[in-house]
N, C-alpha and C. Protein backbone atom coordinates (compact mmCIF):
# COMPACT_ATOMS: atom_id res chain seq x y z
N UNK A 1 0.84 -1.18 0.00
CA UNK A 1 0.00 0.00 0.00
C UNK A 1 0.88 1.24 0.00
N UNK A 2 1.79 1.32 0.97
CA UNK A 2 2.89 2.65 0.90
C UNK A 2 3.65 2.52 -0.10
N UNK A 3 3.81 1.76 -1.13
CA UNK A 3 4.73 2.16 -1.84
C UNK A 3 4.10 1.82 -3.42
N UNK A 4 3.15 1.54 -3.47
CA UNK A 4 2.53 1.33 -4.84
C UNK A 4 1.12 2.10 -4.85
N UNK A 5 0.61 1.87 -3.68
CA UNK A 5 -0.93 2.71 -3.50
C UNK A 5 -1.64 1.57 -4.14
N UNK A 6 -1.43 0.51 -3.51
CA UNK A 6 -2.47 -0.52 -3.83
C UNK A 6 -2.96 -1.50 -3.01
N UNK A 7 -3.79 -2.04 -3.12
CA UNK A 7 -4.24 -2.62 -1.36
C UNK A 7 -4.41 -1.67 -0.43
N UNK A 8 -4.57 -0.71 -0.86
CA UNK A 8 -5.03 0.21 0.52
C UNK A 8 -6.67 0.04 0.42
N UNK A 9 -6.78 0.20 1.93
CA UNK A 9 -8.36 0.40 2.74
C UNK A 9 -9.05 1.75 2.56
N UNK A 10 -7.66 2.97 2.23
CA UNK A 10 -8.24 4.04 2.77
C UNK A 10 -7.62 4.90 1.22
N UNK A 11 -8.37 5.97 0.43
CA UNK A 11 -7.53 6.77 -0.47
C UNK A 11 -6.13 7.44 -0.12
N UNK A 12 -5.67 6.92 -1.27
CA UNK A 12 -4.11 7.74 -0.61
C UNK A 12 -4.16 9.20 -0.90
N UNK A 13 -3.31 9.69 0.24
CA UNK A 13 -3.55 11.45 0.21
C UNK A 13 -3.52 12.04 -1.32
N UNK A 14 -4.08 13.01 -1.70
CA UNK A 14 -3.87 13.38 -2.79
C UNK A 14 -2.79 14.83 -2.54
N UNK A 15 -2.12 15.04 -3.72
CA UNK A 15 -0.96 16.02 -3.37
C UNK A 15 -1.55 17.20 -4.33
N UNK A 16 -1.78 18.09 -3.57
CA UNK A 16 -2.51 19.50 -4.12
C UNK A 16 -1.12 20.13 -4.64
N UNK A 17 -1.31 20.90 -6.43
CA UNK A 17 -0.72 21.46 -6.73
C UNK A 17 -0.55 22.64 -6.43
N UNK A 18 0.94 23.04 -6.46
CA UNK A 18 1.60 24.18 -5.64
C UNK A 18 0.73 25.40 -6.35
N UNK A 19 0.54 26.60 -6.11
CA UNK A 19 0.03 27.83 -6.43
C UNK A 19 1.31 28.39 -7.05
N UNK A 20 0.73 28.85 -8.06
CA UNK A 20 1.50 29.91 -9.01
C UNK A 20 1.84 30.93 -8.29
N UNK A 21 3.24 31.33 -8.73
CA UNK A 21 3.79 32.26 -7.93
C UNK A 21 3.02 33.66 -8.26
N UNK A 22 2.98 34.51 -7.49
CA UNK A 22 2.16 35.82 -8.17
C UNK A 22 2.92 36.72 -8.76
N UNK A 23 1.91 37.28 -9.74
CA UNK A 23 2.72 37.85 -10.77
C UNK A 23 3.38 39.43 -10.25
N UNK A 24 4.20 39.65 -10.99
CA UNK A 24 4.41 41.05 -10.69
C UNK A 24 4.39 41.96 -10.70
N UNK A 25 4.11 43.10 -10.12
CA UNK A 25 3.09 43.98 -9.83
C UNK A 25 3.66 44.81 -11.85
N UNK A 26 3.06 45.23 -12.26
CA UNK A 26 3.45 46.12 -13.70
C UNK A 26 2.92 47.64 -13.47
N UNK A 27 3.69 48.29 -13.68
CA UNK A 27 3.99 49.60 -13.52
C UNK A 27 4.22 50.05 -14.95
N UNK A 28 3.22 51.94 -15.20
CA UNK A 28 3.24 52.09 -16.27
C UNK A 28 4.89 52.48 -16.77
N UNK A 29 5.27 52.94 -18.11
CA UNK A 29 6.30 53.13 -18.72
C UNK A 29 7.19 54.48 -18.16
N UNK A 30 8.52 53.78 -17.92
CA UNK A 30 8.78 55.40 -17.80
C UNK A 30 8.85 56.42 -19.14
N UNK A 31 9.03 57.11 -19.07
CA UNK A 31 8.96 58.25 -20.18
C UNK A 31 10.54 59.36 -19.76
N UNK A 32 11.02 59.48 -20.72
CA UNK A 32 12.46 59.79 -20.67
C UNK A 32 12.49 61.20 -20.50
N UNK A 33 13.26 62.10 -19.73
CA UNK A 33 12.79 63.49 -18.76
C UNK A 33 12.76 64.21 -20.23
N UNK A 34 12.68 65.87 -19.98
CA UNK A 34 12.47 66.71 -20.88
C UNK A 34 13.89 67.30 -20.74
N UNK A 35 14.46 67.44 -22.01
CA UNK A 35 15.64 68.09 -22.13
C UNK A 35 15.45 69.17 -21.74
N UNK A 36 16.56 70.10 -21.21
CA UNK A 36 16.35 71.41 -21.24
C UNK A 36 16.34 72.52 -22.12
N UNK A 37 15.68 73.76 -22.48
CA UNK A 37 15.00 73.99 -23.16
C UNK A 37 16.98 74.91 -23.73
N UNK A 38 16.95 75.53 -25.09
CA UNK A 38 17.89 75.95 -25.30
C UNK A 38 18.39 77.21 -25.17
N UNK A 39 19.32 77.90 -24.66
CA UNK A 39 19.38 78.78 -24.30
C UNK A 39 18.63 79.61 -25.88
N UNK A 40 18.83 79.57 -26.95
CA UNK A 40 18.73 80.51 -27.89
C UNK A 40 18.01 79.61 -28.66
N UNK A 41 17.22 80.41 -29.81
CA UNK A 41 16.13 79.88 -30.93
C UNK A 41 17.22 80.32 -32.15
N UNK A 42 17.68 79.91 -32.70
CA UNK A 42 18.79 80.04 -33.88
C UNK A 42 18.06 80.20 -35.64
N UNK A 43 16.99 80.15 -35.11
CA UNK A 43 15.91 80.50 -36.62
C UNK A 43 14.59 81.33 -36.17
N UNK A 44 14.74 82.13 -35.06
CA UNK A 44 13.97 83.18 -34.82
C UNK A 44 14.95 84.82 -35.32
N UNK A 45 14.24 85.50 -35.95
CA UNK A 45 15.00 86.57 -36.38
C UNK A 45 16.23 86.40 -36.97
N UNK A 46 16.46 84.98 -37.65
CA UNK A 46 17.26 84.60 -38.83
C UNK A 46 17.51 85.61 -39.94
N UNK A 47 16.90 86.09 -40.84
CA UNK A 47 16.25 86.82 -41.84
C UNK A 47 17.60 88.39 -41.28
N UNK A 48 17.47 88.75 -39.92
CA UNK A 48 18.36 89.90 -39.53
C UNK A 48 19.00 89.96 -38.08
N UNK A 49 19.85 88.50 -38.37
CA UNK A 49 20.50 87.99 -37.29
C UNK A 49 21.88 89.02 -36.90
N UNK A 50 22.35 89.20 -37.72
CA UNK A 50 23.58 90.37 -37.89
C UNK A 50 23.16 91.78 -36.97
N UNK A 51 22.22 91.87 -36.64
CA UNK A 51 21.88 93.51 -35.98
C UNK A 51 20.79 93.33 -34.73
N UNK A 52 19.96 92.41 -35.12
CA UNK A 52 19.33 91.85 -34.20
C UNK A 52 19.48 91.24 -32.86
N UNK A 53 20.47 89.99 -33.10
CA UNK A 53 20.72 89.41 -32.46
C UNK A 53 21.94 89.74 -31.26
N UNK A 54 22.13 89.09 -30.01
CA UNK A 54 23.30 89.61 -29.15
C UNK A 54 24.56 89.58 -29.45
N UNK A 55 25.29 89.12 -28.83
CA UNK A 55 26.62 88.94 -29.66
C UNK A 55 26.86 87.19 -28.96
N UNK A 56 26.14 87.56 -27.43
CA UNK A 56 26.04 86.11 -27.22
C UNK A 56 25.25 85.11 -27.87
N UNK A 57 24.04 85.12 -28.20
CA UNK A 57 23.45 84.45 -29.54
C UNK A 57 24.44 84.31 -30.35
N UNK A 58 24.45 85.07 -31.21
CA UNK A 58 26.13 85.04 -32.21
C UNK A 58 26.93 83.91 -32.00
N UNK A 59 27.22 84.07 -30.92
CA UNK A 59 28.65 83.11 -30.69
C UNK A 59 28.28 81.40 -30.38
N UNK A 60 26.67 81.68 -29.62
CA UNK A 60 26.02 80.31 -29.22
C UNK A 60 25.72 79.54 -30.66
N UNK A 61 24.86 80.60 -31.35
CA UNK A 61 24.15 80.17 -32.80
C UNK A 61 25.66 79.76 -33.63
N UNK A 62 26.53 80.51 -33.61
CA UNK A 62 27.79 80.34 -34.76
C UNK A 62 28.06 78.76 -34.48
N UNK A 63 28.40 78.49 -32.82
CA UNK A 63 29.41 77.27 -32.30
C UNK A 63 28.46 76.06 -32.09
N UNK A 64 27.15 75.74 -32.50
CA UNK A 64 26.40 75.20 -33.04
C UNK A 64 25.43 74.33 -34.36
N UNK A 65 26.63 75.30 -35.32
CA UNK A 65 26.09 74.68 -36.61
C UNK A 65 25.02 75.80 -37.33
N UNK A 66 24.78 76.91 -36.49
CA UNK A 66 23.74 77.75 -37.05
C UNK A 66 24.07 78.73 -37.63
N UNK A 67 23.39 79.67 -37.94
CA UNK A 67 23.73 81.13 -38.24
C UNK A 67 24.39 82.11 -36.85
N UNK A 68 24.90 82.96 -37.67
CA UNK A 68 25.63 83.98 -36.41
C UNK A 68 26.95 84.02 -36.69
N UNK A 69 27.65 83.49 -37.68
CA UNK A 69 29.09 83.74 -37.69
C UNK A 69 29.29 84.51 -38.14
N UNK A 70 30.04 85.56 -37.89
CA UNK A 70 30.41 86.78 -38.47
C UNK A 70 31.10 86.43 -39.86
N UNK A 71 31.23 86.75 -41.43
CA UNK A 71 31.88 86.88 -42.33
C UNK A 71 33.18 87.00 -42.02
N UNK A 72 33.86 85.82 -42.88
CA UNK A 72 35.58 86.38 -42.35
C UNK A 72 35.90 87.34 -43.04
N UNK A 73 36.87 87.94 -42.80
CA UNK A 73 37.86 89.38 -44.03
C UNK A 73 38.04 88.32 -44.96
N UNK A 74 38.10 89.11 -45.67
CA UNK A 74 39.00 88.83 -46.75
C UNK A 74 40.12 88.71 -46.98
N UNK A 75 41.42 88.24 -47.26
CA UNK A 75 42.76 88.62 -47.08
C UNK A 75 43.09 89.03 -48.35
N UNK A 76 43.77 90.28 -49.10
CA UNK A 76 44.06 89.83 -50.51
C UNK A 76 46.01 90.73 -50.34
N UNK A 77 46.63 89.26 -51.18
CA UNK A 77 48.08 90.03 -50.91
C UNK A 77 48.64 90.46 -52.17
N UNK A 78 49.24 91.66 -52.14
CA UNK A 78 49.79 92.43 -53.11
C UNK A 78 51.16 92.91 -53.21
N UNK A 79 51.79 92.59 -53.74
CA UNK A 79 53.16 92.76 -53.69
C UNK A 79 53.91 92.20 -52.25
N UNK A 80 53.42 90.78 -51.77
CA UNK A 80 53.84 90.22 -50.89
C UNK A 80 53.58 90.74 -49.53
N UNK A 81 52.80 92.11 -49.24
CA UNK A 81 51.77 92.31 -48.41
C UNK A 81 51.15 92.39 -48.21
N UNK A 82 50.47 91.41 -47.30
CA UNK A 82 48.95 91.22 -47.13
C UNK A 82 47.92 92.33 -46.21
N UNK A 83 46.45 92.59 -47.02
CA UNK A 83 45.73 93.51 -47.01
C UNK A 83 44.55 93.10 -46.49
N UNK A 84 43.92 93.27 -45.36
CA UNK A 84 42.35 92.73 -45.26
C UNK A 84 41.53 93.90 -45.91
N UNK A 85 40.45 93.23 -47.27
CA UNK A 85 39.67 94.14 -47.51
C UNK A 85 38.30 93.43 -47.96
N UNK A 86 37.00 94.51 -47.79
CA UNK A 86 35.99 94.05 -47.77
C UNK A 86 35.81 94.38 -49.36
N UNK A 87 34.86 93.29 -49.66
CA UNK A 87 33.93 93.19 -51.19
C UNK A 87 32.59 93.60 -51.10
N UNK A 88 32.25 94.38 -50.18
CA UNK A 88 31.03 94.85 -50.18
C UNK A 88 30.37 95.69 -51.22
């Protein structure tokens, strides 16, 4: 009987299956923070950035990829001395 479960008088215990572990708790998504906003708008007053704009804009907008760089001189050399002049 104990070792086959046969010839027994009485039902052999039955073995209750274990409970599923519980699940885990799900929490919505995080969402990735908000950058901070930029010091300067580099295509606001584009159109008359040269007079408009600060000089700090200028230098932010230039070292960025944007507008704001001042025009370089020109260099032009003449008789082996060199002259900065504008083509305006």
């Amino acid at each position: 009987c104990e070792n086959a479960n046969r010839g027994c008088t009485t039902q052999a215990p039955t073995v209750k299956p274990r409970p599923k572990p519980p699940k885990p708790p799900t929490y919505p998504p995080t969402v990735p923070p908000t950058p901070p906003p930029l010091p300067y708008d580099c295509n606001m007053g584009v159109a008359n950035w040269a007079v408009s704009w600060s000089d700090a804009q200028k230098a932010w907008c230039c070292a960025h990829g944007g507008p704001g760089c001042a025009t370089p001189a020109k260099i032009c050399t003449l008789w082996g001395d060199p002259h900065i002049i504008s083509f305006d």
